[in-house]
N, C-alpha and C. Protein backbone atom coordinates (compact mmCIF):
# COMPACT_ATOMS: atom_id res chain seq x y z
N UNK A 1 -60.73 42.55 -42.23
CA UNK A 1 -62.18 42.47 -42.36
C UNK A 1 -62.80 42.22 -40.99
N UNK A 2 -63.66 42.90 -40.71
CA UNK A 2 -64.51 42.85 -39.42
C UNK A 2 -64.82 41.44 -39.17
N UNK A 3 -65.19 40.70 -37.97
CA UNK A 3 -65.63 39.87 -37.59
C UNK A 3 -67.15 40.17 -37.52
N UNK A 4 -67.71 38.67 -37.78
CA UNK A 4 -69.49 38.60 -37.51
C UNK A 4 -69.50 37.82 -36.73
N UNK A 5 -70.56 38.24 -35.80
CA UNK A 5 -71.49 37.25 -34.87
C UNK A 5 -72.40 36.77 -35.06
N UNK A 6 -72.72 35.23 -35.12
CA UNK A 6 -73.91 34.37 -35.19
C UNK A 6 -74.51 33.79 -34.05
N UNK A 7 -75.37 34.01 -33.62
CA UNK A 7 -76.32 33.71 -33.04
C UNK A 7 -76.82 32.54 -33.40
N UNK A 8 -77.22 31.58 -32.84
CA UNK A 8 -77.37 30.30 -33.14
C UNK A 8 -78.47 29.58 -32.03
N UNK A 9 -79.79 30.11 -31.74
CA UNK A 9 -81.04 29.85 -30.96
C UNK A 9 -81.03 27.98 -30.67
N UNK A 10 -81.53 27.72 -30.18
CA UNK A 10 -82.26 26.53 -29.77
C UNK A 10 -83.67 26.02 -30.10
N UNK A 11 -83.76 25.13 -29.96
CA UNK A 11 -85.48 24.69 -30.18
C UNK A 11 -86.42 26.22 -29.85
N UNK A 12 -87.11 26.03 -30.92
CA UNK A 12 -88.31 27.05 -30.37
C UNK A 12 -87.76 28.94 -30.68
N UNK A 13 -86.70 28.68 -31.20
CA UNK A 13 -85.53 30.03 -30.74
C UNK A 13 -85.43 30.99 -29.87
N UNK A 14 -85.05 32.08 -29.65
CA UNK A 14 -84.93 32.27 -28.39
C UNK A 14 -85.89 33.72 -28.55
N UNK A 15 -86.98 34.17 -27.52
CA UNK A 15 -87.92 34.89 -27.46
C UNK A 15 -86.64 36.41 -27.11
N UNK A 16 -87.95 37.30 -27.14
CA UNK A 16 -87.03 39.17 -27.29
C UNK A 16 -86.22 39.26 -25.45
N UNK A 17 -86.55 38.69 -24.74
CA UNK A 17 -85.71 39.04 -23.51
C UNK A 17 -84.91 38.06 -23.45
N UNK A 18 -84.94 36.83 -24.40
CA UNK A 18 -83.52 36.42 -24.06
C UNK A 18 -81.94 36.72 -24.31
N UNK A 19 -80.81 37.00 -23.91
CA UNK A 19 -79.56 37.27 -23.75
C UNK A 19 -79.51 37.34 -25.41
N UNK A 20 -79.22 36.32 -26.00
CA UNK A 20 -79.29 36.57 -27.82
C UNK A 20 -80.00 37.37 -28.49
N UNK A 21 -81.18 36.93 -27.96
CA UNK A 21 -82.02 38.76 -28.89
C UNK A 21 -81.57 39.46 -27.87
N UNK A 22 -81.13 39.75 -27.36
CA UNK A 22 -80.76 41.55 -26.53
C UNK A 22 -79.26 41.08 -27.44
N UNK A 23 -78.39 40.88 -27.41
CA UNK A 23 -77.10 40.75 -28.12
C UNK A 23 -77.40 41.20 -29.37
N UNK A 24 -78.16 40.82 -30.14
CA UNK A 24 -78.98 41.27 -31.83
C UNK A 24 -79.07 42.30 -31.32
N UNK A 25 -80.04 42.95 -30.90
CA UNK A 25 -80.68 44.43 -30.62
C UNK A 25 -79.33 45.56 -30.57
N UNK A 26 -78.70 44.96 -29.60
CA UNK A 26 -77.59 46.19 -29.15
C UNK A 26 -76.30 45.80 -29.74
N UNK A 27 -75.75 44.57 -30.15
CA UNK A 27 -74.27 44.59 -30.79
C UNK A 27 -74.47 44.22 -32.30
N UNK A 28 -75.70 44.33 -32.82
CA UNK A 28 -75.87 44.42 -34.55
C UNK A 28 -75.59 42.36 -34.75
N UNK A 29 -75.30 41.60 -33.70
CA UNK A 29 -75.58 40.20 -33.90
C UNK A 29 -76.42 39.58 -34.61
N UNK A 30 -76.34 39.16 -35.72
CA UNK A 30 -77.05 38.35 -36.55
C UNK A 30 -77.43 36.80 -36.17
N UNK A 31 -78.82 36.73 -35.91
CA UNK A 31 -79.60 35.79 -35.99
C UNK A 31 -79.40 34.44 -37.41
N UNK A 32 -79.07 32.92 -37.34
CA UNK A 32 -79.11 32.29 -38.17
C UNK A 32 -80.36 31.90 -38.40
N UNK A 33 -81.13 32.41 -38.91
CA UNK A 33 -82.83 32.10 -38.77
C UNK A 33 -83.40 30.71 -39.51
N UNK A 34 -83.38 29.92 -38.57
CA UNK A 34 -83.75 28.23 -39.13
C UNK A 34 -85.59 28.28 -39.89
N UNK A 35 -85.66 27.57 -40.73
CA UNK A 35 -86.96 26.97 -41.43
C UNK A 35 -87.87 26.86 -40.50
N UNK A 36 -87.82 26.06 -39.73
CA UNK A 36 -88.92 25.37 -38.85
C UNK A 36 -88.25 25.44 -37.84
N UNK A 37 -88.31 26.07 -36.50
CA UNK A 37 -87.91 26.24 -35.12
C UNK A 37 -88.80 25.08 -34.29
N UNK A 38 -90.09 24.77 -34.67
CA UNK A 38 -90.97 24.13 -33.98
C UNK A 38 -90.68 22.18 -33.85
N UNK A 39 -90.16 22.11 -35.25
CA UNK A 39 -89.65 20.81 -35.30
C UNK A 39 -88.48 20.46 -36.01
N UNK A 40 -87.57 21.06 -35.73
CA UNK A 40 -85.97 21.15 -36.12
C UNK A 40 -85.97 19.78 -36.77
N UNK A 41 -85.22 19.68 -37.87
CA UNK A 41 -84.34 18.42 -38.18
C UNK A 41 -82.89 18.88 -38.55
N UNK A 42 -82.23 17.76 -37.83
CA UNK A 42 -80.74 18.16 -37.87
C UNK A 42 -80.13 18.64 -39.45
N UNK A 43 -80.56 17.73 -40.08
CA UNK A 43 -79.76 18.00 -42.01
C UNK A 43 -80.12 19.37 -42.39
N UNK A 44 -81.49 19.65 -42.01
CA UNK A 44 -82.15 21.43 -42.46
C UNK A 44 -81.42 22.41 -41.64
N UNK A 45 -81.08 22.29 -40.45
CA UNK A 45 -80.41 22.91 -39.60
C UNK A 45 -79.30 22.99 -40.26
N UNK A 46 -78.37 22.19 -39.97
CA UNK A 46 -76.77 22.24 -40.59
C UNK A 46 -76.58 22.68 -42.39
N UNK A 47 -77.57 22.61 -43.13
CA UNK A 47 -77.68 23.14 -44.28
C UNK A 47 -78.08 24.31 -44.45
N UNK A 48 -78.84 24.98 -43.29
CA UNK A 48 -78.64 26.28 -43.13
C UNK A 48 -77.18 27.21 -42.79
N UNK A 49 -76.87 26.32 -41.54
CA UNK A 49 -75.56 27.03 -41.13
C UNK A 49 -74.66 26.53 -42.33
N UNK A 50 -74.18 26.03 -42.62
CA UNK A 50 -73.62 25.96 -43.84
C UNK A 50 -73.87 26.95 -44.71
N UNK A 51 -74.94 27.40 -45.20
CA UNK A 51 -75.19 28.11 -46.23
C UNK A 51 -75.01 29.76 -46.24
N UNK A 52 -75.56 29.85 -44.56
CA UNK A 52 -74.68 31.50 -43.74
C UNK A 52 -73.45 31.49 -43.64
N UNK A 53 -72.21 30.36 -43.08
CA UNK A 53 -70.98 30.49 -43.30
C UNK A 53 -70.72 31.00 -44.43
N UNK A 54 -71.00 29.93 -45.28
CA UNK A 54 -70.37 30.02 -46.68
C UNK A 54 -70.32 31.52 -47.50
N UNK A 55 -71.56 32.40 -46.92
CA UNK A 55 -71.75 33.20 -47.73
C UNK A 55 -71.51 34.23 -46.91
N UNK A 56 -70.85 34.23 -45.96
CA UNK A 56 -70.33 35.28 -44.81
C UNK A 56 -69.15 36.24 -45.48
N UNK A 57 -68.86 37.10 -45.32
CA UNK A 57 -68.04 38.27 -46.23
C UNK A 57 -66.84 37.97 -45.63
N UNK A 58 -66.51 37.55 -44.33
CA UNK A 58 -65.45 37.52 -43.67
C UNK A 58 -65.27 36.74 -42.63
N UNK A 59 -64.96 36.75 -41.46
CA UNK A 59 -64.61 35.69 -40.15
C UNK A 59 -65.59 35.95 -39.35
N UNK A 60 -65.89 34.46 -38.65
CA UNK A 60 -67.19 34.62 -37.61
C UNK A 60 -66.51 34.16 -36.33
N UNK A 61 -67.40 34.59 -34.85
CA UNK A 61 -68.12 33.87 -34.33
C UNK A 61 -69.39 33.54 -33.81
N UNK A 62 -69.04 31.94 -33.53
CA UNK A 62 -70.79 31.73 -33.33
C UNK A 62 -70.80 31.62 -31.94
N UNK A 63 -72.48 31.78 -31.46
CA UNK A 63 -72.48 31.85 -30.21
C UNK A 63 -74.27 31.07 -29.99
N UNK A 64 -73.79 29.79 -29.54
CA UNK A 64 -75.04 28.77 -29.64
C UNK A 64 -75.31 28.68 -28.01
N UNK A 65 -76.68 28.42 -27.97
CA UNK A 65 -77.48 28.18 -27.11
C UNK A 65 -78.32 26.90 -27.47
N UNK A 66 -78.53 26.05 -26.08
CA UNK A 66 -79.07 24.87 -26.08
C UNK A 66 -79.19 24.09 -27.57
N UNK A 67 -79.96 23.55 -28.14
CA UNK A 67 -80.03 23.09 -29.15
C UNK A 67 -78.68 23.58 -30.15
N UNK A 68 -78.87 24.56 -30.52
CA UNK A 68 -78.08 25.67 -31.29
C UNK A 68 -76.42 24.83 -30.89
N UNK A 69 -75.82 24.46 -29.79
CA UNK A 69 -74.58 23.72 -29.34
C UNK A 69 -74.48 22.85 -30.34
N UNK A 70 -75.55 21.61 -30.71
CA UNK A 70 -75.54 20.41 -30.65
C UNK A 70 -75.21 20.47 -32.15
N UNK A 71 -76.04 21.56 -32.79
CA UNK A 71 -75.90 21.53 -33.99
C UNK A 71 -74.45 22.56 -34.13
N UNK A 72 -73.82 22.94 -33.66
CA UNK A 72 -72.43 23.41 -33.88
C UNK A 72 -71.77 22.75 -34.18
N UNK A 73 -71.29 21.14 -33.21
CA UNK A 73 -70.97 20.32 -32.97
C UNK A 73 -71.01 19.45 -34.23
N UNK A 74 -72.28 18.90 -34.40
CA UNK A 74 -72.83 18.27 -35.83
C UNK A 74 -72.42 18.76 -36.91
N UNK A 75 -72.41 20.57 -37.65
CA UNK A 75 -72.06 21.30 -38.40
C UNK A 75 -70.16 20.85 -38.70
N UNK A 76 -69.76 21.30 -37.95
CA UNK A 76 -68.42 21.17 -37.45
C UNK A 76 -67.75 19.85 -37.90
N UNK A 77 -68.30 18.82 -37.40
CA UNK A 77 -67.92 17.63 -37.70
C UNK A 77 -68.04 17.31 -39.29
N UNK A 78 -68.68 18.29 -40.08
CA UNK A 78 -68.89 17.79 -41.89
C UNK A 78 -68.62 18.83 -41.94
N UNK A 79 -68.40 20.28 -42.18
CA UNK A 79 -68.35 21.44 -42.86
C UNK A 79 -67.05 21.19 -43.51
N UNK A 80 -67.13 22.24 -44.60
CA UNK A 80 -65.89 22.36 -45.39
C UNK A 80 -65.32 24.11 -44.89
N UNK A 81 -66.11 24.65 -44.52
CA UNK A 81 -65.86 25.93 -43.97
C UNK A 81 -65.56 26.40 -42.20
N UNK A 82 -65.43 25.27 -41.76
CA UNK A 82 -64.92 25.44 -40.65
C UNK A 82 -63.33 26.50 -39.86
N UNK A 83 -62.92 26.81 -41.21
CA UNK A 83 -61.80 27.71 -41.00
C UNK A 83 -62.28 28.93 -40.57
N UNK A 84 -63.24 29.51 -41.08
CA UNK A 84 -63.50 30.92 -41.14
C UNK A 84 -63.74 30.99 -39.77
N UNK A 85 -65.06 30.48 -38.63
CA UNK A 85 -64.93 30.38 -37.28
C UNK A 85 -63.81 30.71 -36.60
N UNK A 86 -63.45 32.19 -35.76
CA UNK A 86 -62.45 31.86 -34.53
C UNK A 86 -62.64 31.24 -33.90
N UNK A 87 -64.16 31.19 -33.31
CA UNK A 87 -64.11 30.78 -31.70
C UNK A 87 -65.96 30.67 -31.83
N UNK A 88 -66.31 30.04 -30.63
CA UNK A 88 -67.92 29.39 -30.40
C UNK A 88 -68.25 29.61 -28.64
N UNK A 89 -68.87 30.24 -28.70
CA UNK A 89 -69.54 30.26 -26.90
C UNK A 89 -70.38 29.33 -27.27
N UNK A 90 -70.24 28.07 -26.56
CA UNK A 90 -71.37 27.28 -26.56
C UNK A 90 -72.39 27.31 -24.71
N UNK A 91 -73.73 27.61 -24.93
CA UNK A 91 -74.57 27.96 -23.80
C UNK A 91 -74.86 26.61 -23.60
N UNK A 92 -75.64 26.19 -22.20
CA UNK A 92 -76.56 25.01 -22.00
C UNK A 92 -76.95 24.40 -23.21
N UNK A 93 -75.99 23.68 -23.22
CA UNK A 93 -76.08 22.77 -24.55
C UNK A 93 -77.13 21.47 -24.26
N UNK A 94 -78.24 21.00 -25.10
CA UNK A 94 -79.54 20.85 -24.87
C UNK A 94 -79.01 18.92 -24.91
N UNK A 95 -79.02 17.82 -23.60
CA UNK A 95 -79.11 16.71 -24.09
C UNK A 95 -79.94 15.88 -24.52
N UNK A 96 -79.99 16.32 -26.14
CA UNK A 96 -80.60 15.50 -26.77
C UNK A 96 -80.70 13.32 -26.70
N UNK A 97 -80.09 13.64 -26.30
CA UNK A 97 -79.28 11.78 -25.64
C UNK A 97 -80.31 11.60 -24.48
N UNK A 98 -80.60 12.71 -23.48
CA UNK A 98 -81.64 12.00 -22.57
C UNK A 98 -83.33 11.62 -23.20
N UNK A 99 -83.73 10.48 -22.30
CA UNK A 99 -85.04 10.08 -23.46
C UNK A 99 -86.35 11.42 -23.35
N UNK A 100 -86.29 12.01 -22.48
CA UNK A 100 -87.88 12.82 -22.43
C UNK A 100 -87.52 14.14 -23.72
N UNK A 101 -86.03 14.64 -23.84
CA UNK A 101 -85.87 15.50 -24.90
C UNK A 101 -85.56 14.98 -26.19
N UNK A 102 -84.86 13.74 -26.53
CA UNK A 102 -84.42 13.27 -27.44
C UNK A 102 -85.85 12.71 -28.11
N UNK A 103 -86.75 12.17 -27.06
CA UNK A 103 -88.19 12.06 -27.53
C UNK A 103 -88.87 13.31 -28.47
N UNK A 104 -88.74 14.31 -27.91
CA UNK A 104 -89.38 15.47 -28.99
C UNK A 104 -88.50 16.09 -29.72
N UNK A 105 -87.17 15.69 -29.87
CA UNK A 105 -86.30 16.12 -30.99
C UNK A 105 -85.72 14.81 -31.43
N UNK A 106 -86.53 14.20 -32.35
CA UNK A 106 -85.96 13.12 -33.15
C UNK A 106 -84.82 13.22 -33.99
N UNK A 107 -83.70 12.43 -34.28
CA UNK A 107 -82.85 12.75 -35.49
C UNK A 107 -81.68 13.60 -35.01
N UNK A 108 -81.58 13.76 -33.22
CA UNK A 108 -80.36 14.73 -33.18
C UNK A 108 -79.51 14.03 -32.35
N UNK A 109 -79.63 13.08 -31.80
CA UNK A 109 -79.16 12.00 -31.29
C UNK A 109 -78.24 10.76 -32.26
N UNK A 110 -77.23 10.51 -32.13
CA UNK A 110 -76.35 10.43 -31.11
C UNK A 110 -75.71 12.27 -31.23
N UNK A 111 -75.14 12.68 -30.03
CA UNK A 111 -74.58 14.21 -30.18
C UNK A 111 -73.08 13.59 -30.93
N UNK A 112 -73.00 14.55 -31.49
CA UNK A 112 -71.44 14.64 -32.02
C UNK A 112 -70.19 14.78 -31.13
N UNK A 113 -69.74 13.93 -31.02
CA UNK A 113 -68.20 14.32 -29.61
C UNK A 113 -66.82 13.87 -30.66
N UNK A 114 -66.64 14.69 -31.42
CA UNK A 114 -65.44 14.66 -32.29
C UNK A 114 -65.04 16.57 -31.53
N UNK A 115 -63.67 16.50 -31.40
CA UNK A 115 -63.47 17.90 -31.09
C UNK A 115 -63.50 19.07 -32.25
N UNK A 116 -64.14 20.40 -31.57
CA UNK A 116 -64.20 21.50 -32.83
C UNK A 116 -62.77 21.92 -33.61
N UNK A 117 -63.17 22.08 -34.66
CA UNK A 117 -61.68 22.55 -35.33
C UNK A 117 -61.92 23.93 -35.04
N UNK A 118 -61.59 24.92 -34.21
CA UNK A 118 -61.88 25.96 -33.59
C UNK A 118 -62.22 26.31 -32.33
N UNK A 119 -61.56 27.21 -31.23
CA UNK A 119 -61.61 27.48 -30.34
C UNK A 119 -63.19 27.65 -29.88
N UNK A 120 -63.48 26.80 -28.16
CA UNK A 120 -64.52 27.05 -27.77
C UNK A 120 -64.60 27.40 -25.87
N UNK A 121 -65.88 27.82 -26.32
CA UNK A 121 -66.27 27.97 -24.12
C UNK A 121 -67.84 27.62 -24.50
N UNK A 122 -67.38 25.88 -23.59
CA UNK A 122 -69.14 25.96 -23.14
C UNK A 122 -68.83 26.45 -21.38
N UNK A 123 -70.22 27.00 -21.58
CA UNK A 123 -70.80 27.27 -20.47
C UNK A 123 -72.31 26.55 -19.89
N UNK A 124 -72.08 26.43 -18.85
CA UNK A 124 -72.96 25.32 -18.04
C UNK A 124 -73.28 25.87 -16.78
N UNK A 125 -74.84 25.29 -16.62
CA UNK A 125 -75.66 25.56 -15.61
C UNK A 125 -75.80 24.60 -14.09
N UNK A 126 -75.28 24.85 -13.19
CA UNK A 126 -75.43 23.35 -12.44
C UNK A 126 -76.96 22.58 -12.01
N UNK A 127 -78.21 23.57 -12.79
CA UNK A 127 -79.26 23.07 -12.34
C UNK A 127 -80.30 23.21 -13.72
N UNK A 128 -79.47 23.09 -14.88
CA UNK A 128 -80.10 23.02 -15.61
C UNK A 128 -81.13 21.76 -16.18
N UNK A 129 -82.54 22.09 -16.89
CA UNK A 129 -83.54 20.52 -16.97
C UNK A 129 -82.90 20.39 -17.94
N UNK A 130 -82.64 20.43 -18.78
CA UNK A 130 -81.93 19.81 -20.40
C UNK A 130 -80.85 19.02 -20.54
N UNK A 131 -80.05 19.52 -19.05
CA UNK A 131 -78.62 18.84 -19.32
C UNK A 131 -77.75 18.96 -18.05
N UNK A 132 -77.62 17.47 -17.49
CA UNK A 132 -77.13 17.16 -16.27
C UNK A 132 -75.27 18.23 -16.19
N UNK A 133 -75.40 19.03 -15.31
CA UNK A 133 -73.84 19.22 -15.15
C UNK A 133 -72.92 18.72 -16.12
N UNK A 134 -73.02 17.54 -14.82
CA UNK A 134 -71.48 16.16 -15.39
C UNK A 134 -71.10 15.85 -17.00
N UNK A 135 -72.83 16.01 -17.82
CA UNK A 135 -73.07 15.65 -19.06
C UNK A 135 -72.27 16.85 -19.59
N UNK A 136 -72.68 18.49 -19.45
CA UNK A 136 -71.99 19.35 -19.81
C UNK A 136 -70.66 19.66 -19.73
N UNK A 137 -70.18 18.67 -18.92
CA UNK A 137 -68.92 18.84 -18.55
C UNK A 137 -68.05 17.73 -19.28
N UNK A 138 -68.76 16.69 -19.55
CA UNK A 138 -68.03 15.79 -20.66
C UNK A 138 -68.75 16.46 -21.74
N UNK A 139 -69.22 16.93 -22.55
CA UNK A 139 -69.08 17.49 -23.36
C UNK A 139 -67.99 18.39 -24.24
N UNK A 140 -67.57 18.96 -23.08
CA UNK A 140 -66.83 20.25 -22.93
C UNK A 140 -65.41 19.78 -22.95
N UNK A 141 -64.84 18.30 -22.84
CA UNK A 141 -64.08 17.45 -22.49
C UNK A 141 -63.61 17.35 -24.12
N UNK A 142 -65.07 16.32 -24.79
CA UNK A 142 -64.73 15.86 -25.82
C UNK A 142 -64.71 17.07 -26.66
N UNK A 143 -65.68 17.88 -26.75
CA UNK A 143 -65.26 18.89 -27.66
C UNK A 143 -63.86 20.05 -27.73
N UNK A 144 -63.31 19.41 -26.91
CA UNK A 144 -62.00 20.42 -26.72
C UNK A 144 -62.44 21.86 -26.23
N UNK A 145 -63.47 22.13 -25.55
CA UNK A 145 -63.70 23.27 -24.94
C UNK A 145 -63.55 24.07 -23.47
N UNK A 146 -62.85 25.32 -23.25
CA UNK A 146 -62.82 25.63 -21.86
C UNK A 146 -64.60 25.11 -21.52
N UNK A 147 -64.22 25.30 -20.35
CA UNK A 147 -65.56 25.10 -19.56
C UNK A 147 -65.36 25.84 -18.22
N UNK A 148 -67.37 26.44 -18.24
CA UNK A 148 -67.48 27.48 -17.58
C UNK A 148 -68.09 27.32 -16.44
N UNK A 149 -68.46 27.04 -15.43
CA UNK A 149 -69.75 26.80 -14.45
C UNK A 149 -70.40 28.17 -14.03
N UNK A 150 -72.07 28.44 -14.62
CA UNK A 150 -72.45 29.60 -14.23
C UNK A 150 -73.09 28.96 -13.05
N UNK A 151 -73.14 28.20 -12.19
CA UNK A 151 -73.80 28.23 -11.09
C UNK A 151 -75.48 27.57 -11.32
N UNK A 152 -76.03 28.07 -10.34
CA UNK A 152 -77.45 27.01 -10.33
C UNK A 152 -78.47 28.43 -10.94
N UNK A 153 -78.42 28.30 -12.34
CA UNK A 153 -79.02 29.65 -13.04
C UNK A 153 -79.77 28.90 -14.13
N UNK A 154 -80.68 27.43 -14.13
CA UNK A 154 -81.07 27.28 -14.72
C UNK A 154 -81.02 27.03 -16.30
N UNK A 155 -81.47 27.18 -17.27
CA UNK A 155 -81.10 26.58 -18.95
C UNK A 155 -80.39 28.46 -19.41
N UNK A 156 -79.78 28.72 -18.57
CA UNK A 156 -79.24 30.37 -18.80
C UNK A 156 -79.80 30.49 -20.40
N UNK A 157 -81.15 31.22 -19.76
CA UNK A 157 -82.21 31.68 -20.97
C UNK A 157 -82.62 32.74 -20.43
N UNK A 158 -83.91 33.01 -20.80
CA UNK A 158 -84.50 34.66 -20.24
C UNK A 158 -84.83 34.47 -18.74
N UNK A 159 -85.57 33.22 -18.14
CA UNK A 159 -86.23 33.15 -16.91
C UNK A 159 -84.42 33.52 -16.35
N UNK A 160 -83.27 32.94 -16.82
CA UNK A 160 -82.42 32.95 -15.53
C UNK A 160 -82.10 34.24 -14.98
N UNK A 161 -82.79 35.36 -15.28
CA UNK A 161 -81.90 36.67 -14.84
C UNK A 161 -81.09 36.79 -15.26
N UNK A 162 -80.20 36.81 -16.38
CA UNK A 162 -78.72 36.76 -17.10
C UNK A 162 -78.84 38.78 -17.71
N UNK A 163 -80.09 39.38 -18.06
CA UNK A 163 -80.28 40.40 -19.12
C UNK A 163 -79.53 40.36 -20.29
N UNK A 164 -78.85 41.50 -20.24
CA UNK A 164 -77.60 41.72 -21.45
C UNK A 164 -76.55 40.03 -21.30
N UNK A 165 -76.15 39.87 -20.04
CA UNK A 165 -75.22 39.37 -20.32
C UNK A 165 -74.08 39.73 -20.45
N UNK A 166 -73.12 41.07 -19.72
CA UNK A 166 -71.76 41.76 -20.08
C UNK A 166 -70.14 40.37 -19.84
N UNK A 167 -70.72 39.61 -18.89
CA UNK A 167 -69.34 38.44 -18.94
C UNK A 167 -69.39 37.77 -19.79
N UNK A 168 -70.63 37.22 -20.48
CA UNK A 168 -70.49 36.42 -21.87
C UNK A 168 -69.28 36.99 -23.38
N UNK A 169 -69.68 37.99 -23.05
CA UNK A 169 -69.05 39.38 -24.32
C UNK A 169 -68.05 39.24 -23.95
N UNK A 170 -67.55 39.34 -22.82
CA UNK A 170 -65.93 38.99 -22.30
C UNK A 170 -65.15 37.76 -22.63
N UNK A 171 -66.48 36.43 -22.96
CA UNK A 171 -65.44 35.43 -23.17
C UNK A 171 -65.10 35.50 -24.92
N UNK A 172 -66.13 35.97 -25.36
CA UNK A 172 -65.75 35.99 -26.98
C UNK A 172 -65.07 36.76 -27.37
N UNK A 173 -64.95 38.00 -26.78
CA UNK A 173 -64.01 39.23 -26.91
C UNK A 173 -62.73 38.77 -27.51
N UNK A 174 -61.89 38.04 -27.28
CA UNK A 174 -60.57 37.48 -27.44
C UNK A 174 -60.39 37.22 -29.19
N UNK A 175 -62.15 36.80 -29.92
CA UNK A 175 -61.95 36.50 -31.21
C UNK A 175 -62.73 37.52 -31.97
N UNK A 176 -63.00 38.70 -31.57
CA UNK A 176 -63.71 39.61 -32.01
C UNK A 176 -62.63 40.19 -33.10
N UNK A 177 -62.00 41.22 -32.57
CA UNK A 177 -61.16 41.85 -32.74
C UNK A 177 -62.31 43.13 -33.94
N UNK A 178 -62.56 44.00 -33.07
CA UNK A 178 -63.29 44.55 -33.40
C UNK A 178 -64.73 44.64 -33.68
N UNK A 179 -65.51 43.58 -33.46
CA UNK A 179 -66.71 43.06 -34.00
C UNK A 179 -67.89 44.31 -33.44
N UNK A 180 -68.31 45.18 -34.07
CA UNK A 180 -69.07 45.87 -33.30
C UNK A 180 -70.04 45.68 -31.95
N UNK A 181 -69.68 46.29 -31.13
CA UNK A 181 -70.34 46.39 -29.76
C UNK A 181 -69.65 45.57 -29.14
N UNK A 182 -68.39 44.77 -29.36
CA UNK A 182 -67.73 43.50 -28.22
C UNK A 182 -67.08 44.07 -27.34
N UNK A 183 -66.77 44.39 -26.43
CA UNK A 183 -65.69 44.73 -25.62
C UNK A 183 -64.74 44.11 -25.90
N UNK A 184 -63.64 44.68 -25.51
CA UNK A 184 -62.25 44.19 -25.46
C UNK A 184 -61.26 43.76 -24.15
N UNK A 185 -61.68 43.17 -23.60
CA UNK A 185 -60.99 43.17 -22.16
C UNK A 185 -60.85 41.46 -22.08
N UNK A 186 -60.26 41.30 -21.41
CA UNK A 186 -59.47 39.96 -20.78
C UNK A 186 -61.11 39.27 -20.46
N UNK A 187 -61.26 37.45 -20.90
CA UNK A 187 -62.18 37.25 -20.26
C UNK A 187 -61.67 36.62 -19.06
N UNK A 188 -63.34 36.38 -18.22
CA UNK A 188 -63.18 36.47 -17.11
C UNK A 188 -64.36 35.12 -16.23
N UNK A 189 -64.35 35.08 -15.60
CA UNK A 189 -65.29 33.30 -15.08
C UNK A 189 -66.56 34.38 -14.24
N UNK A 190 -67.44 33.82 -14.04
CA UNK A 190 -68.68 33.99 -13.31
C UNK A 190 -67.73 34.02 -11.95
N UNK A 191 -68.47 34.81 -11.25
CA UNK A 191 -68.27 35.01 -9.76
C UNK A 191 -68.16 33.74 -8.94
């Protein structure tokens, strides 16, 4: 059975030039489309993703951005369907733990640092506002995840110049195994 891709946005979700909607557009990537994007609560969130796993035809992966991480993480730690997941690109994962963001996202704090039952790659920005390096990098620690350094490219969203994105596709490639539009090639680290 084919593999699916989930898309998994952040606060606000992610507008038409960012890397995820171009991934939707051109590799048939399915969007987990949350209730309220404007004022997320963690339980509505994770009862969504829950409710797309569950009813998924076959094997996923997900591929979260900022916010979208935290609640992987959270999901993960209670799901009963955590098998089906190969693998998770986790993007600039959003620290909700610092006070000026955790201030406008109530309820997502403390982050979850139990490791995924499923293969991951966060990837990290060294100049991202949401989330100090070092923070992304213990993250990436506790969650049992490779870890990526894209360099000083900002919350790698639409402003960073990323477009398509062809090395991202490379790191998930490994759990595709066929997933329409993935490439198949060895992944590979940012320059």
């Amino acid at each position: 059975m084919a593999v699916q891709v989930l898309t998994l946005p952040g606060w606000l979700s992610s507008g038409p030039d960012h890397w995820q909607s171009r991934w939707e557009r051109l590799h048939g990537f399915v969007r987990v489309e949350q209730h309220d994007w404007l004022t997320p609560r963690r339980g509505d969130w994770m009862a969504r993703l829950e409710d797309v796993v569950a009813d998924a035809p076959g094997p996923l992966v997900l591929v979260a951005h900022s916010l979208g991480c935290i609640l992987t993480a959270a999901w993960a730690a209670h799901s009963r369907h955590t098998g089906r997941v190969r693998g998770a690109l986790l993007v600039a994962p959003g620290d909700v733990e610092q006070p000026d963001l955790g201030a406008r996202l109530p309820g997502w704090a403390p982050i979850e640092r139990r490791a995924l039952p499923f293969p991951s790659v966060l990837v990290a920005s060294r100049d991202d506002p949401y989330c100090r390096f070092e923070r992304a990098q213990a993250l990436a620690q506790a969650w049992g995840s490779r870890f990526i350094d894209a360099g000083a490219r900002g919350h790698l969203n639409a402003e960073s110049g990323l477009g398509d994105w062809p090395q991202a596709l490379d790191w998930i490639a490994p759990w595709c195994d066929g997933a329409p539009g993935t490439p198949h090639t060895a992944s590979r680290d940012l320059a």
